[in-house]
C-alpha atoms as a PDB file:
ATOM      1  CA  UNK A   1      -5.191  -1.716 -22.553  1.00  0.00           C
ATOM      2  CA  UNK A   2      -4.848  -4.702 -20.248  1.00  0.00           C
ATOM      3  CA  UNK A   3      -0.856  -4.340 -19.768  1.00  0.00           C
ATOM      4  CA  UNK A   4      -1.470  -1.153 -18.958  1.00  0.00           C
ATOM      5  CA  UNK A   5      -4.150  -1.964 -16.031  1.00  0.00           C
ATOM      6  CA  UNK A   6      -1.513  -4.417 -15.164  1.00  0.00           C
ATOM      7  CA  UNK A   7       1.302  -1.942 -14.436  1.00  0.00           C
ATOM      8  CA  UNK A   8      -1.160   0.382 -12.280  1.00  0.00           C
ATOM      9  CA  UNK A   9      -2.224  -2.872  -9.946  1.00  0.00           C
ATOM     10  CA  UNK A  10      -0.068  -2.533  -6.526  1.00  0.00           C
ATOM     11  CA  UNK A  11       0.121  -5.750  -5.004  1.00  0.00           C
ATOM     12  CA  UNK A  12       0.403  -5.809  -0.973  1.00  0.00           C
ATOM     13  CA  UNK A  13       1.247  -8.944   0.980  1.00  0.00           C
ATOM     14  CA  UNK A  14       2.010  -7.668   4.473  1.00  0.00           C
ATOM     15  CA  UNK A  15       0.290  -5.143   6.339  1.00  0.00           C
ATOM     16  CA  UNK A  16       2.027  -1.398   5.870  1.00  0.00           C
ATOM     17  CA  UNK A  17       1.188  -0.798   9.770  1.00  0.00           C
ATOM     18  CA  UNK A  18       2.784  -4.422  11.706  1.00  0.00           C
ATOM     19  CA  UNK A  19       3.756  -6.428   8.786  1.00  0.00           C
ATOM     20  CA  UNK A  20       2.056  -9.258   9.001  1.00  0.00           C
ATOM     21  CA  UNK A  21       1.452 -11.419   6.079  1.00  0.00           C
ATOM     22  CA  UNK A  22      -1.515 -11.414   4.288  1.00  0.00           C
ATOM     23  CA  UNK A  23      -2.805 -14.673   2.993  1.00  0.00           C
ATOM     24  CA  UNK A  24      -3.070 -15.326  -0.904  1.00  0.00           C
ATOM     25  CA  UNK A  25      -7.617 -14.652  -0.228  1.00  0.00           C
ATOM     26  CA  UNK A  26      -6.786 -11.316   1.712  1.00  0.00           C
ATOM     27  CA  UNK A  27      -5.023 -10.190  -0.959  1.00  0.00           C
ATOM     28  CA  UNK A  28      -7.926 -10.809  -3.926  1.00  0.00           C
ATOM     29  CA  UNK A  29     -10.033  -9.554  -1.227  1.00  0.00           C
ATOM     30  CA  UNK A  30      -7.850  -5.972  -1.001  1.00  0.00           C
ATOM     31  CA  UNK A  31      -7.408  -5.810  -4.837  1.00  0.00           C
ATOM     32  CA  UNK A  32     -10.710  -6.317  -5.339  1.00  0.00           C
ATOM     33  CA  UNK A  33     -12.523  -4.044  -2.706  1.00  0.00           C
ATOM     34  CA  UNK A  34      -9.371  -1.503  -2.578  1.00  0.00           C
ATOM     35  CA  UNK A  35      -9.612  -1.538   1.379  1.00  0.00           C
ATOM     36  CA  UNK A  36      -9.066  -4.042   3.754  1.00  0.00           C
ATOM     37  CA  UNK A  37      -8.694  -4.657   7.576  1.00  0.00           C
ATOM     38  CA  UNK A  38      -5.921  -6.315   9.108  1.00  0.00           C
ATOM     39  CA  UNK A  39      -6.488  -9.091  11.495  1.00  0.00           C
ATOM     40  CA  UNK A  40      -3.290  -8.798  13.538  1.00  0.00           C
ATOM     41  CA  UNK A  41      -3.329  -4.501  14.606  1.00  0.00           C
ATOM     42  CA  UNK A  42      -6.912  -3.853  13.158  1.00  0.00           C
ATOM     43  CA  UNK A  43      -5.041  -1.403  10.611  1.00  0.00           C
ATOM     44  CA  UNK A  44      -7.706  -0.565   7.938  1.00  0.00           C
ATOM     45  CA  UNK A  45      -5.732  -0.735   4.634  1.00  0.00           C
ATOM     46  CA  UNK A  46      -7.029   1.343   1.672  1.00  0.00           C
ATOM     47  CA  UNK A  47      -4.959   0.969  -1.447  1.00  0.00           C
ATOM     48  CA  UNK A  48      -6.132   4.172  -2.656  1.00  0.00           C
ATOM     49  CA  UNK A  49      -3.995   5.776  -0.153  1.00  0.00           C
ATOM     50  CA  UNK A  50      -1.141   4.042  -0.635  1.00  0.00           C
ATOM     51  CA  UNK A  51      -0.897   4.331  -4.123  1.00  0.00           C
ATOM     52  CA  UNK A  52      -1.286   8.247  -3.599  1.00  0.00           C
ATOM     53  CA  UNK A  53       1.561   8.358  -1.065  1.00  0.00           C
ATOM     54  CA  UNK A  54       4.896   9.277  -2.464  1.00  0.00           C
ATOM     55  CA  UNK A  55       7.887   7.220  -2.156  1.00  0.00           C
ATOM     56  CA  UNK A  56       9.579   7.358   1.480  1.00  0.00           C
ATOM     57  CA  UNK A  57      12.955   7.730  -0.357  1.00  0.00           C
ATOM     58  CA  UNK A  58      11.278  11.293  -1.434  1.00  0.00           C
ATOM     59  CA  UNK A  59      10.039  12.209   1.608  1.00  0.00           C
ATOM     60  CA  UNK A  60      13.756  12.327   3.394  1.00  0.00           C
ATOM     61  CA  UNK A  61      14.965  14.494   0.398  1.00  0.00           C
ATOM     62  CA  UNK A  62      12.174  17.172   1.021  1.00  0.00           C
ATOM     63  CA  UNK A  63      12.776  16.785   4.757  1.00  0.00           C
ATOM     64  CA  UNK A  64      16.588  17.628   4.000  1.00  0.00           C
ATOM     65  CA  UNK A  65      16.078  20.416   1.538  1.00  0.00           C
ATOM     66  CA  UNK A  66      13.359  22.350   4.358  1.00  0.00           C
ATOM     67  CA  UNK A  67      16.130  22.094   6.870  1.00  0.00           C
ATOM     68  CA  UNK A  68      18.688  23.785   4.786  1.00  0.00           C
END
């Protein structure tokens, strides 16, 4: 049961909006509380959405296949 909470953790260390780094606290903070606001753009990360969020290599293949 643990390795498998283990495998379903997604660990961030930049913001997904300006990429700065987070520091080693921010990121207990954001695994911990799921959500988290950056310092640098004020970009509210939420790891729920993320981890929702398909791959961006399957979002260009879904783009190509609508355009054909």
């Amino acid at each position: 049961m643990a390795e498998e909470n283990k495998d379903k953790k997604t660990v961030i260390d930049h913001c997904p909006h300006c990429g700065h780094k987070l520091s080693p606290w921010q990121q207990v903070l954001l695994s911990v509380d799921r959500a988290l606001m950056c310092k640098n753009c004020w970009y509210r990360i939420i790891l729920d959405d993320i981890e929702k969020s398909p791959p961006k290599n399957n979002l260009s293949k879904e783009e190509d296949k609508k355009e054909e």
